[in-house]
N, C-alpha and C. Protein backbone atom coordinates (compact mmCIF):
# COMPACT_ATOMS: atom_id res chain seq x y z
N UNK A 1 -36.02 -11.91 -0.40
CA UNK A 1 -34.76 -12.55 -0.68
C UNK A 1 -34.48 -13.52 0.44
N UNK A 2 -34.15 -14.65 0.16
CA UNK A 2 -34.03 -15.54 0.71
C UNK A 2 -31.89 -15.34 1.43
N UNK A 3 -31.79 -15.42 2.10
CA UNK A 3 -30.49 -15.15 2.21
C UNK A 3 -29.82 -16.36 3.46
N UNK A 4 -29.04 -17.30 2.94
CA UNK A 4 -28.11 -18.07 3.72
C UNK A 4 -26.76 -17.85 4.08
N UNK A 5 -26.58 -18.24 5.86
CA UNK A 5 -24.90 -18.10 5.79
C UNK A 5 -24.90 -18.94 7.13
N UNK A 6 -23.98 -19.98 6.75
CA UNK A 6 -23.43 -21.02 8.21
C UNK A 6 -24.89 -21.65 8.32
N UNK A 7 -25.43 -21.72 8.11
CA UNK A 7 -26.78 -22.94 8.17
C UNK A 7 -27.58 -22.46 8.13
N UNK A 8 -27.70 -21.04 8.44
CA UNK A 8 -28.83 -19.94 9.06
C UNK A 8 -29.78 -19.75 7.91
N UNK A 9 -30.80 -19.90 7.98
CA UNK A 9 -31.51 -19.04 6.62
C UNK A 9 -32.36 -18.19 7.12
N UNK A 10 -32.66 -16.95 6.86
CA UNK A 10 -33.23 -15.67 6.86
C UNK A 10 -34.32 -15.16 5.64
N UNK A 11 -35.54 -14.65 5.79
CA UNK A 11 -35.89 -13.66 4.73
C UNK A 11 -36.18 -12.84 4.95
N UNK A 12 -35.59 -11.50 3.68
CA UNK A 12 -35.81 -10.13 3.97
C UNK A 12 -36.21 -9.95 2.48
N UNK A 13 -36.88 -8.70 2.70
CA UNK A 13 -37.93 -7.55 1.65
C UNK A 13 -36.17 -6.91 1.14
N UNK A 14 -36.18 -6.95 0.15
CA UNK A 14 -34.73 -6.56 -0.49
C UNK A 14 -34.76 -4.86 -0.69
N UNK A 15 -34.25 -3.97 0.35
CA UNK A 15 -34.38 -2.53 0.50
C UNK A 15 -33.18 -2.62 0.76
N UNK A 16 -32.68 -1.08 0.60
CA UNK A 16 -31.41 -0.32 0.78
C UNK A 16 -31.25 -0.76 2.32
N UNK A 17 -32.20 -0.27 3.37
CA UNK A 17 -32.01 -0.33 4.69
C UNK A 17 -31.72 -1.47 5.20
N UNK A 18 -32.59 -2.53 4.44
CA UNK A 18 -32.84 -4.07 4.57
C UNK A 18 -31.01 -4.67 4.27
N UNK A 19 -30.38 -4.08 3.13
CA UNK A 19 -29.52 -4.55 2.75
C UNK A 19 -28.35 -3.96 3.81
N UNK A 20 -28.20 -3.00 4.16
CA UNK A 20 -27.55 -2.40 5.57
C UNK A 20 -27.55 -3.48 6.26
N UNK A 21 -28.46 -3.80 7.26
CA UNK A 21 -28.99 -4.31 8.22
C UNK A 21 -28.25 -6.02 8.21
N UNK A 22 -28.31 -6.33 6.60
CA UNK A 22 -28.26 -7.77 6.31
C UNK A 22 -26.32 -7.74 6.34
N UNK A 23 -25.94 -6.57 5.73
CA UNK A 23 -24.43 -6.65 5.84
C UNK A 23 -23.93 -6.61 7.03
N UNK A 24 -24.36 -6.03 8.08
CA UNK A 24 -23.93 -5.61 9.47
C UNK A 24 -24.05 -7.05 9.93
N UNK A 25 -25.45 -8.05 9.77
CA UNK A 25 -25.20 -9.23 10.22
C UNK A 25 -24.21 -9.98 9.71
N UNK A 26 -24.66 -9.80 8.18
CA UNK A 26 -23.30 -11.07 7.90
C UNK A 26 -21.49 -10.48 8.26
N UNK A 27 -21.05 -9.73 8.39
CA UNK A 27 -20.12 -8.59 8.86
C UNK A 27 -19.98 -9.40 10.73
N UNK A 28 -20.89 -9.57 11.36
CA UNK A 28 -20.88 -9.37 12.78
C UNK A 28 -20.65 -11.49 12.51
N UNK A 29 -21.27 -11.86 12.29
CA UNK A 29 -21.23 -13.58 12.18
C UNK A 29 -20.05 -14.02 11.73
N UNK A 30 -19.41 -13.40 10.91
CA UNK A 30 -18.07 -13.41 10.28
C UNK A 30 -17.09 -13.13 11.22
N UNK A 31 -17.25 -12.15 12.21
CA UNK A 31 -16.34 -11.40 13.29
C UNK A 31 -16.47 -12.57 13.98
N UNK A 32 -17.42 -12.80 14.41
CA UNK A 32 -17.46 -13.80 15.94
C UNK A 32 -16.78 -14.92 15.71
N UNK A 33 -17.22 -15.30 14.39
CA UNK A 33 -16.80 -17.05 14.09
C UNK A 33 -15.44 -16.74 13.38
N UNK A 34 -14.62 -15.64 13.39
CA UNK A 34 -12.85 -15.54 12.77
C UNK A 34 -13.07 -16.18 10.97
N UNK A 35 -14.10 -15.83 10.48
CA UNK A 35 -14.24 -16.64 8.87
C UNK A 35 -14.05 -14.98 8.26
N UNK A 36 -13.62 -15.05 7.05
CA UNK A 36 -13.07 -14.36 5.70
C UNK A 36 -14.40 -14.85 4.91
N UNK A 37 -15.06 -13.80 4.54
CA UNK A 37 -16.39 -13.82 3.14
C UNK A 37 -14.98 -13.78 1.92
N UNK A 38 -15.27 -15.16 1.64
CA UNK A 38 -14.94 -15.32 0.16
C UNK A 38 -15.19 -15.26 -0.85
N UNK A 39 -16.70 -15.37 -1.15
CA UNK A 39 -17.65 -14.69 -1.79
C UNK A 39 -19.25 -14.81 -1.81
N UNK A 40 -19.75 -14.30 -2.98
CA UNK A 40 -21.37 -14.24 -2.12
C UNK A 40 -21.86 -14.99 -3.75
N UNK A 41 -22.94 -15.81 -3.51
CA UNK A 41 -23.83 -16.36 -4.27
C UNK A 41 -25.41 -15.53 -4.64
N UNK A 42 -25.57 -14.98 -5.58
CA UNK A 42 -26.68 -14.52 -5.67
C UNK A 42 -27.58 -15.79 -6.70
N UNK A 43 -28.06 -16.51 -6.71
CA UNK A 43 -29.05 -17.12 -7.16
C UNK A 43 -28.28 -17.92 -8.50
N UNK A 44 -26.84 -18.24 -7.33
CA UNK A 44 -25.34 -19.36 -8.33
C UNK A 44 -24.64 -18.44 -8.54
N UNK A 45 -25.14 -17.03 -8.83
CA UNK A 45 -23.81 -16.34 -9.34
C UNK A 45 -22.95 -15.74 -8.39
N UNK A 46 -21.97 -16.15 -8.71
CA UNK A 46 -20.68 -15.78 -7.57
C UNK A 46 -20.55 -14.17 -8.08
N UNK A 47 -20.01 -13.54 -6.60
CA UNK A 47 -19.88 -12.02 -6.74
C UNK A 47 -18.33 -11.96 -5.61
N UNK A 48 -17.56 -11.48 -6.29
CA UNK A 48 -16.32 -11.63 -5.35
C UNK A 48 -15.90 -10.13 -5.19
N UNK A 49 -15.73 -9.73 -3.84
CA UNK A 49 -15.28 -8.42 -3.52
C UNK A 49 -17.05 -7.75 -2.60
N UNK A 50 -17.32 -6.68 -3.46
CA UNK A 50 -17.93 -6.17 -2.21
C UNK A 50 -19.37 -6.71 -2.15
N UNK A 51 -20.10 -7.03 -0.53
CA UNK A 51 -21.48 -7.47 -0.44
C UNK A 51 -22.47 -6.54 -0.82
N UNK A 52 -22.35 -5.36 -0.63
CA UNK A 52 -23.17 -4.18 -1.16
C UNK A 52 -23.77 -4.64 -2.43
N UNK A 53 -22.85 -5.00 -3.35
CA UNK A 53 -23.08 -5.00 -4.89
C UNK A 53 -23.86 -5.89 -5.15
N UNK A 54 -23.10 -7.07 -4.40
CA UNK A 54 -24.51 -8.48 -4.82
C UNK A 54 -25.60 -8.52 -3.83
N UNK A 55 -25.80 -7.67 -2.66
CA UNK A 55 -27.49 -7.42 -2.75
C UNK A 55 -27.93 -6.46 -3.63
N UNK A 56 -27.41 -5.60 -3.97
CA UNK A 56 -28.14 -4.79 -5.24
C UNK A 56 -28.40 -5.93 -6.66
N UNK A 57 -27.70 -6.92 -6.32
CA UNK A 57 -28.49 -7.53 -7.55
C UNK A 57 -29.27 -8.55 -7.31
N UNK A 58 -29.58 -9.04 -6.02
CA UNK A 58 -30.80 -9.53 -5.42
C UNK A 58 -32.18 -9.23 -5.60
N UNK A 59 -33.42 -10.05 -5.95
CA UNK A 59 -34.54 -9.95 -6.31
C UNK A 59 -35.41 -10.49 -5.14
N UNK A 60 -36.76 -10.36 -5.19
CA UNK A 60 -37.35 -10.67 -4.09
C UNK A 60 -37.57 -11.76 -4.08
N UNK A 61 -37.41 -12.45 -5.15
CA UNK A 61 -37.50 -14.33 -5.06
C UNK A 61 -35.66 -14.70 -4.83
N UNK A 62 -34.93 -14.06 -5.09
CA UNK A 62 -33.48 -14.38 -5.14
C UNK A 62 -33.18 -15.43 -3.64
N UNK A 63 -31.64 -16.26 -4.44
CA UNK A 63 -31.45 -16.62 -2.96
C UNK A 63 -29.82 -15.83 -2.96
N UNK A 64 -29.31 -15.95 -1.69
CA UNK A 64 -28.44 -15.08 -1.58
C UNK A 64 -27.12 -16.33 -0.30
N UNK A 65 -26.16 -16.59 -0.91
CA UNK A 65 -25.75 -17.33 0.54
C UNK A 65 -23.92 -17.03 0.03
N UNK A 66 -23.76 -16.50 1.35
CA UNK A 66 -22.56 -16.42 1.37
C UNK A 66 -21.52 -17.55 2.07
N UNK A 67 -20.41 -17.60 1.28
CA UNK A 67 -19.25 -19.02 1.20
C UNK A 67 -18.20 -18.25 1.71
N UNK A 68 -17.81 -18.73 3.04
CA UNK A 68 -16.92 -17.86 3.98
C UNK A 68 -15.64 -19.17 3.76
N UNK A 69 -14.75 -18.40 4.29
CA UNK A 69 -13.09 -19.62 4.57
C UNK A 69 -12.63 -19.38 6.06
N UNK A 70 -12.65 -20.49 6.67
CA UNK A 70 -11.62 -20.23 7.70
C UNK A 70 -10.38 -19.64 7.88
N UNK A 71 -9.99 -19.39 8.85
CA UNK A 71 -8.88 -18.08 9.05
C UNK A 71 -7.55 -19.41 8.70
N UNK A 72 -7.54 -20.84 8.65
CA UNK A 72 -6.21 -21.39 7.70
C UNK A 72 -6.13 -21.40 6.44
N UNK A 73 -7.55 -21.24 6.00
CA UNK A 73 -8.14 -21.59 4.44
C UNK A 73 -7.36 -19.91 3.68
N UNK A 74 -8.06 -19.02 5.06
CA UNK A 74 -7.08 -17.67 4.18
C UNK A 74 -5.94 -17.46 4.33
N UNK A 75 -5.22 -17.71 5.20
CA UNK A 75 -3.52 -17.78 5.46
C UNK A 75 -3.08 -18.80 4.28
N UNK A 76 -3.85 -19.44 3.92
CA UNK A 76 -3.06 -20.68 2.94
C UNK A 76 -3.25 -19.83 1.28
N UNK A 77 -4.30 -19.34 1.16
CA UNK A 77 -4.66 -18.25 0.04
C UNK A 77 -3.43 -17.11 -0.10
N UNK A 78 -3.36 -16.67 1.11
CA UNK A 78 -2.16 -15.69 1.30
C UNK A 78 -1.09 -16.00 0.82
N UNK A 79 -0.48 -17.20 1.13
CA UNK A 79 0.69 -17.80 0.83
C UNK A 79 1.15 -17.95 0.16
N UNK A 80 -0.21 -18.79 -0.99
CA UNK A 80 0.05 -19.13 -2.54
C UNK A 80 -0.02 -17.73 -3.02
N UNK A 81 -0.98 -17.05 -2.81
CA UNK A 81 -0.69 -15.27 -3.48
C UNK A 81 0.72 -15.04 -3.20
N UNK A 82 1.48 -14.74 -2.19
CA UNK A 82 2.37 -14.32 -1.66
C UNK A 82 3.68 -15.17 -2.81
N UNK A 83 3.40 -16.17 -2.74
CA UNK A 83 4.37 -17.34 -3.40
C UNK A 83 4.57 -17.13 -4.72
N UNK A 84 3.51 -16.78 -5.67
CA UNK A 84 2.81 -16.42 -7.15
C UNK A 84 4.07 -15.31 -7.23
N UNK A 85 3.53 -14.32 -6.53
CA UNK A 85 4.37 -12.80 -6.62
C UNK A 85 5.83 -12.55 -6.73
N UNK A 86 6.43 -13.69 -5.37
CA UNK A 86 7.50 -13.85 -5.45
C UNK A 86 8.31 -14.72 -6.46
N UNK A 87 7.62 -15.67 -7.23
CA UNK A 87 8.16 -16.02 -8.41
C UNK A 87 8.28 -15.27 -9.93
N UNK A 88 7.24 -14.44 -9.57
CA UNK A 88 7.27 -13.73 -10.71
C UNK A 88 8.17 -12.79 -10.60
N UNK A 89 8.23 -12.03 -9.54
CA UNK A 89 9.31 -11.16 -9.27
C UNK A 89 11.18 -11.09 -9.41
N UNK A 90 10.76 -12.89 -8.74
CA UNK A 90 12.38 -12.95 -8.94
C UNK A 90 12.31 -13.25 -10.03
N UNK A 91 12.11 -13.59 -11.51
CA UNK A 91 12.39 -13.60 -12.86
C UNK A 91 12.19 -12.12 -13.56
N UNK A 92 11.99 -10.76 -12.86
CA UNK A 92 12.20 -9.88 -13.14
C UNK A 92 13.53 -8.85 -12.77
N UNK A 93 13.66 -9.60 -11.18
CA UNK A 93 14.61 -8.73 -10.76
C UNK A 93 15.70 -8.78 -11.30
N UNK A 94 16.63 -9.36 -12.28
CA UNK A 94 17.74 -9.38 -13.03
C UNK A 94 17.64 -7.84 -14.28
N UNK A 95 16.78 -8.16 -14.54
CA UNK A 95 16.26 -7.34 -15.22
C UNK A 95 16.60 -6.04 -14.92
N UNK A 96 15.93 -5.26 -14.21
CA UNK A 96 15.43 -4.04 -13.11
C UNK A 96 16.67 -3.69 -12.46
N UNK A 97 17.61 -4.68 -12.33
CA UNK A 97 18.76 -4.48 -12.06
C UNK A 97 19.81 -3.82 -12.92
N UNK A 98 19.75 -4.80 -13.66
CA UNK A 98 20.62 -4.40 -14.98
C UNK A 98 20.73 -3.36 -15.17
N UNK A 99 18.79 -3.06 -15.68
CA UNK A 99 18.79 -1.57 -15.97
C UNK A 99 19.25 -0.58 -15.77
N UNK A 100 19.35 -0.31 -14.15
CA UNK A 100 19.90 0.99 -13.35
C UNK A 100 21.42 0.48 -13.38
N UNK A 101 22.16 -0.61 -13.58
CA UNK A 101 23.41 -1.15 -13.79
C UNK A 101 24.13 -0.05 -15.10
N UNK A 102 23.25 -0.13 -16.35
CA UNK A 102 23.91 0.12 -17.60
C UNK A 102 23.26 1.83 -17.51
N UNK A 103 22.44 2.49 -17.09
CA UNK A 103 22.59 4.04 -16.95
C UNK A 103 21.13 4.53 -16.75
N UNK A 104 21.26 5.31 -16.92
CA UNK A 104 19.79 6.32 -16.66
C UNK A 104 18.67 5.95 -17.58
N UNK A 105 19.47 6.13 -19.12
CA UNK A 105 18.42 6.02 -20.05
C UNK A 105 17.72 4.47 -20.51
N UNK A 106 18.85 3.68 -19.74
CA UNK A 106 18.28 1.89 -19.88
C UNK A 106 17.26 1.38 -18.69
N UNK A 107 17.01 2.88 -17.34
CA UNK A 107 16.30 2.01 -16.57
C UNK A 107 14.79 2.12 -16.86
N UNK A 108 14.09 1.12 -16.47
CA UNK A 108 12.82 0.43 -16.45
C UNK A 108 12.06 1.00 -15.65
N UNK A 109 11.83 2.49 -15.52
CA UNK A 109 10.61 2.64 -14.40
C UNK A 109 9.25 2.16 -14.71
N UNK A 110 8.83 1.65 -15.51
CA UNK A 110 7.83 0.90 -15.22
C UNK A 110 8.20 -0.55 -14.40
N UNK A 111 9.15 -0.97 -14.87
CA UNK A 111 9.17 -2.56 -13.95
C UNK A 111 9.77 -1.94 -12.20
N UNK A 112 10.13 -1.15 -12.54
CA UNK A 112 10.44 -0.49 -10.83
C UNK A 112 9.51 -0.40 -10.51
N UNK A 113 8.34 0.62 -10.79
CA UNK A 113 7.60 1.17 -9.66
C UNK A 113 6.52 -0.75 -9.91
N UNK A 114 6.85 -1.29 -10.46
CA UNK A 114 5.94 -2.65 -9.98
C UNK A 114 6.09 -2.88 -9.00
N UNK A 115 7.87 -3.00 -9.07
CA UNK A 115 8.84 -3.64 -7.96
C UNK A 115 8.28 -2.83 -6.34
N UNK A 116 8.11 -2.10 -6.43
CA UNK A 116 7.83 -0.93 -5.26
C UNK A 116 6.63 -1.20 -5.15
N UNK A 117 5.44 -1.29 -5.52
CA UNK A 117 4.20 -1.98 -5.19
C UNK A 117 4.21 -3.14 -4.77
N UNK A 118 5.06 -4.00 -5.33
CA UNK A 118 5.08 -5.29 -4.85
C UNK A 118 5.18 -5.24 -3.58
N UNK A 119 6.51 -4.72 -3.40
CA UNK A 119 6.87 -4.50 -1.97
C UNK A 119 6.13 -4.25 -1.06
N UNK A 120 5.53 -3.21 -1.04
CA UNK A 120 4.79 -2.63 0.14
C UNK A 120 3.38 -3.79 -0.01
N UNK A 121 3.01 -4.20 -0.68
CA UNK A 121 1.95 -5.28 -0.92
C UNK A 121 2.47 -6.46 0.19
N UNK A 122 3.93 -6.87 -0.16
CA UNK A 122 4.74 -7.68 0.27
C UNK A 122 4.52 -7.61 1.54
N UNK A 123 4.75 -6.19 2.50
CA UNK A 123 5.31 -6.21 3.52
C UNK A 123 3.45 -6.12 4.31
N UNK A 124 2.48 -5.58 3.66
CA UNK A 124 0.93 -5.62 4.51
C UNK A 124 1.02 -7.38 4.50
N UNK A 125 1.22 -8.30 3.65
CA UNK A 125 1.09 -9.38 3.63
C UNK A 125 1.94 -10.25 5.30
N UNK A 126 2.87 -9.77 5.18
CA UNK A 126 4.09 -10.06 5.94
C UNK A 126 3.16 -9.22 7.25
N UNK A 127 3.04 -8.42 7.57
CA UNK A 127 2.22 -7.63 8.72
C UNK A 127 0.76 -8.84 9.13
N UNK A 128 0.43 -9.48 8.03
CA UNK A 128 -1.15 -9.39 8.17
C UNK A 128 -0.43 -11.23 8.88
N UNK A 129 0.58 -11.87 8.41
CA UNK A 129 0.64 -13.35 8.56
C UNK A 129 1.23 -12.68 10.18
N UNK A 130 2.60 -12.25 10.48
CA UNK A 130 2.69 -11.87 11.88
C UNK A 130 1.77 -11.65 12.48
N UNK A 131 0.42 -10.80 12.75
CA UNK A 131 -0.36 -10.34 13.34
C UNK A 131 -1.55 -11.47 13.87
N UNK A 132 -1.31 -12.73 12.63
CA UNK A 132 -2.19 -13.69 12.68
C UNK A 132 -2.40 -14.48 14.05
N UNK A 133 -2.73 -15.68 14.25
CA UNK A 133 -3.19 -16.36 15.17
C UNK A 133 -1.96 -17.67 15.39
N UNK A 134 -1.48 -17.65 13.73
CA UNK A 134 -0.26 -18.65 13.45
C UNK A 134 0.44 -18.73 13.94
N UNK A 135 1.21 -19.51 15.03
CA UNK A 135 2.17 -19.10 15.44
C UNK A 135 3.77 -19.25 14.85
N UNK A 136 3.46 -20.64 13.97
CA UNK A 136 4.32 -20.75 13.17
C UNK A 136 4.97 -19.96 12.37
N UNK A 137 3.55 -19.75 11.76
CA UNK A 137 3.93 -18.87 10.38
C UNK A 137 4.18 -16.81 10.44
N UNK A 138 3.70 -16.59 12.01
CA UNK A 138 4.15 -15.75 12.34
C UNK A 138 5.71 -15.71 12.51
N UNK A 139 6.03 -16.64 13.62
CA UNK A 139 7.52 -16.51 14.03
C UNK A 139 8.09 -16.53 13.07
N UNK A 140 8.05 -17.29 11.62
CA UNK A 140 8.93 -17.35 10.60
C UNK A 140 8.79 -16.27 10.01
N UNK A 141 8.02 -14.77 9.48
CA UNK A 141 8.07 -14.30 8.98
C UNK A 141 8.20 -13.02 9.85
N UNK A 142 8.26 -13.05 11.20
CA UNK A 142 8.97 -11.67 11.73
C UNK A 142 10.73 -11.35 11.47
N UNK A 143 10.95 -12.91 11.20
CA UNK A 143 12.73 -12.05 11.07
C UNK A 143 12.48 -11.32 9.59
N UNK A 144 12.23 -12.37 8.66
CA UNK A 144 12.40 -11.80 7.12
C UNK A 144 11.69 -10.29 7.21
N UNK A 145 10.43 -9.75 8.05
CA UNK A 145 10.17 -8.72 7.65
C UNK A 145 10.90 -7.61 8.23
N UNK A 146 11.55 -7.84 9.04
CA UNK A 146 12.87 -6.77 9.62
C UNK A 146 13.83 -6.82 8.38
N UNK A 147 14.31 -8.19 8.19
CA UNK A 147 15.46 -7.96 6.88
C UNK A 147 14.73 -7.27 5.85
N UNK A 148 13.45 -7.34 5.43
CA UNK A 148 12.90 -6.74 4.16
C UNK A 148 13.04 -4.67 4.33
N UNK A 149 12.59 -4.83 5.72
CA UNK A 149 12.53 -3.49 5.37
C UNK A 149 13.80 -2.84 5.69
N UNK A 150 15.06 -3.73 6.25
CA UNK A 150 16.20 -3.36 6.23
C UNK A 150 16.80 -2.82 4.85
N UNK A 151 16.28 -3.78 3.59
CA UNK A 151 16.52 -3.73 2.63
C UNK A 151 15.86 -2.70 1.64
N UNK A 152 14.54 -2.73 1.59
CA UNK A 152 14.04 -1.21 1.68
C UNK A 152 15.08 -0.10 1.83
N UNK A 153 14.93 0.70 3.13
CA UNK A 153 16.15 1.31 3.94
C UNK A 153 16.85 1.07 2.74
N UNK A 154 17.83 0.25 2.60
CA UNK A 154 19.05 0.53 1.53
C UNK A 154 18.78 0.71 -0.06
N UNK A 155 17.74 0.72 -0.47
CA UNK A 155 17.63 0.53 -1.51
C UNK A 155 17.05 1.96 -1.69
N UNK A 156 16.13 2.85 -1.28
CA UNK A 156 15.51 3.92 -1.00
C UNK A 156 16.89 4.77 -0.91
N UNK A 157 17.75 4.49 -0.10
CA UNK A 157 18.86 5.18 0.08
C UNK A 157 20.11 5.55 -1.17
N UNK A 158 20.08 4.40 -1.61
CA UNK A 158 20.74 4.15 -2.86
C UNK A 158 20.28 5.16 -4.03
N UNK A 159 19.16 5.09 -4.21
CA UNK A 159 18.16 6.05 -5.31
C UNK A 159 18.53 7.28 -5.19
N UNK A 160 17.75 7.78 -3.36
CA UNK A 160 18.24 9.00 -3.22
C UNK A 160 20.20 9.57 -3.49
N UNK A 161 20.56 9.19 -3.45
CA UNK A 161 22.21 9.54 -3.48
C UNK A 161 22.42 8.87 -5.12
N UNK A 162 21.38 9.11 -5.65
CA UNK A 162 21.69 8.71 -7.51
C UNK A 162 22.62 7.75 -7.78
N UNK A 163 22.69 6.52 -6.88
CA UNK A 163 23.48 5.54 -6.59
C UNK A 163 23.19 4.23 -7.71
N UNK A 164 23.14 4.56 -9.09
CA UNK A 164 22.95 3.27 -9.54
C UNK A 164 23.37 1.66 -9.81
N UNK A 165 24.29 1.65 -9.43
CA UNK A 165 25.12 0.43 -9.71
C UNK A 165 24.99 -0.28 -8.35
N UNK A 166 24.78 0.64 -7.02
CA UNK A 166 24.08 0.08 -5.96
C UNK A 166 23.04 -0.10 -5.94
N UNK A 167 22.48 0.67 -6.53
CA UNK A 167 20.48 0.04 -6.58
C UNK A 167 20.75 -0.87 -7.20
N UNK A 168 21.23 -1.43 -8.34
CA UNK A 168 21.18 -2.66 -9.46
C UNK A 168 21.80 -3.74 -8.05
N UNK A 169 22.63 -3.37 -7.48
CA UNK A 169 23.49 -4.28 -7.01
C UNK A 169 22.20 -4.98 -5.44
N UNK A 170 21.52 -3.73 -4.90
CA UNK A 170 20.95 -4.41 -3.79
C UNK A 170 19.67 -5.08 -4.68
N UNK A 171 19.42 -4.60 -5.35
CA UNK A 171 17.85 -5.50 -6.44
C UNK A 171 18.61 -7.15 -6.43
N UNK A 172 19.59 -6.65 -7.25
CA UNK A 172 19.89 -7.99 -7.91
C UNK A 172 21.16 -9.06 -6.65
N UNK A 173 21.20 -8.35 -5.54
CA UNK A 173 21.99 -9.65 -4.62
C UNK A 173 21.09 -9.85 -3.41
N UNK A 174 20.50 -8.97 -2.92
CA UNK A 174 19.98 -8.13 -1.45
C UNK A 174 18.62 -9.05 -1.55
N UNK A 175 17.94 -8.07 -2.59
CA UNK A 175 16.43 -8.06 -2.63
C UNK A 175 16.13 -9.50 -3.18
N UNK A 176 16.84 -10.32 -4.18
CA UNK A 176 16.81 -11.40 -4.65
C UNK A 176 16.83 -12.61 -3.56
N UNK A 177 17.56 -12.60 -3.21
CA UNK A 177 17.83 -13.54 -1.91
C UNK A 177 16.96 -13.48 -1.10
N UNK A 178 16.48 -12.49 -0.92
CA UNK A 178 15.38 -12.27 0.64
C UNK A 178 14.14 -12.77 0.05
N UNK A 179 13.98 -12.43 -1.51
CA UNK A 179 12.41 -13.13 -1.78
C UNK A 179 13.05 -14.70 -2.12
N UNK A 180 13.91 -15.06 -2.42
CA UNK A 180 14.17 -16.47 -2.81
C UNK A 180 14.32 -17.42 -1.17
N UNK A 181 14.42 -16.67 -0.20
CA UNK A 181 14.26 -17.01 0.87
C UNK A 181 12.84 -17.19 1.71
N UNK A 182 11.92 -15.95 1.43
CA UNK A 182 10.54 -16.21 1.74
C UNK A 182 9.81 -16.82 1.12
N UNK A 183 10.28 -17.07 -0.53
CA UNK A 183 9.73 -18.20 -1.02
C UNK A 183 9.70 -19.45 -0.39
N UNK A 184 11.08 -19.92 -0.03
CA UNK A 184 11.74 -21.26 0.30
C UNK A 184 10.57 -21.45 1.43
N UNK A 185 10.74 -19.91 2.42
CA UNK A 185 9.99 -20.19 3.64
C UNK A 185 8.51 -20.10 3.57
N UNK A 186 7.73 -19.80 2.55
CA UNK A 186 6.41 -20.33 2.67
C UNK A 186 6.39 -21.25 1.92
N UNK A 187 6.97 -22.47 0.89
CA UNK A 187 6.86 -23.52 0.48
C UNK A 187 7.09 -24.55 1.77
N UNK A 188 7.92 -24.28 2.24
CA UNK A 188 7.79 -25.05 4.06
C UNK A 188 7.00 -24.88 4.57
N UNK A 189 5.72 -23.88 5.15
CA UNK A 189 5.34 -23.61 5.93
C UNK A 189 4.05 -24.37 5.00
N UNK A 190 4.15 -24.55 3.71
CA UNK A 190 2.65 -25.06 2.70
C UNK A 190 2.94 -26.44 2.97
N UNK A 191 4.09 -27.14 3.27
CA UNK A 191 4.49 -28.29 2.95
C UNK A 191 4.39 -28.90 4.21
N UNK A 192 4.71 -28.61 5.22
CA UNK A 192 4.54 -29.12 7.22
C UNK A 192 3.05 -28.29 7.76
N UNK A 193 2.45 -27.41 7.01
CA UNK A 193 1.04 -27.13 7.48
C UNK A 193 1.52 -26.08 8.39
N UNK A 194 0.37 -25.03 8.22
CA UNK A 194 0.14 -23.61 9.13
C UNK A 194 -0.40 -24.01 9.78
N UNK A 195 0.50 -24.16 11.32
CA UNK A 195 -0.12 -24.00 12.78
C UNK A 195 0.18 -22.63 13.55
């Protein structure tokens, strides 16, 4: 198998051990140079997610080259993910609100527990841009993630104390605002560029 990454070309006898050996490099080249494997090419065919899989479908004539992104290329990926979510969300949260608004038997636990995945999705996202190299786009998203999980906190609280008209009320004034706000603030941060 012929295998490329960053200019480099390599050949290896396509074995289990061989394929170890080949992940640990491309794994270690990736570390040094701060690049995100975006995905892997096995002989054109794109394989997105794990490298294991597309050397198992590597042949001994195969070529193999992996297409990495720079660490802005993935913060900018993040963003638009991040951005996607939050639009979709806020055209639900009226909703989800309501629900727990009008009683027990009108609420939506399926669009809740979305809402609650989202979130915590929300907040590794929000962890992973702070933690980044950005400084921009860090500083802007350490306040919102204190307000988020402030809001959390109240909303968790609300549930527990069978508080519905306050859960409807922090969904639909609280929680709304804070994503219509991190929206605003990564359409700025897409629009003046992640430094």
């Amino acid at each position: 198998m012929n295998f490329k990454f960053r200019d480099q070309s390599h050949y290896f006898e396509p074995t289990q051990q061989t394929n170890a050996e080949v992940i640990r490099q491309v794994q270690q080249i990736a570390l040094n140079n701060q690049l995100d494997i975006h995905h892997i090419l096995v002989d054109s065919m794109p394989y997105y997610g794990d490298l294991r899989e597309a050397l198992e479908q590597a042949g001994p004539s195969s070529e193999v080259r992996v297409v990495e992104r720079g660490s802005s290329e993935w913060l900018d990926d993040l963003l638009q993910s991040a951005s996607h979510y939050l639009s979709a969300a806020l055209e639900q949260l009226p909703a989800i609100a309501a629900s727990f608004q009008q009683g027990e038997e009108a609420i939506q636990w399926g669009l809740f527990k979305e809402l609650i995945e989202g979130i915590g999705w929300l907040e590794e996202v929000s962890s992973l841009i702070i933690n980044s190299s950005f400084q921009k786009a860090s500083a802007s998203f350490a306040g919102q993630s204190v307000e988020l999980n402030r809001v959390i906190k109240e909303l968790l609280a609300s549930i527990e104390d069978h508080d519905r008209t306050l859960t409807g009320d922090i969904i639909n004034y609280e929680l709304a605002e804070l994503y219509q706000q991190l929206r605003d603030n990564i359409a700025t941060l897409q629009t003046e560029g992640i430094q």
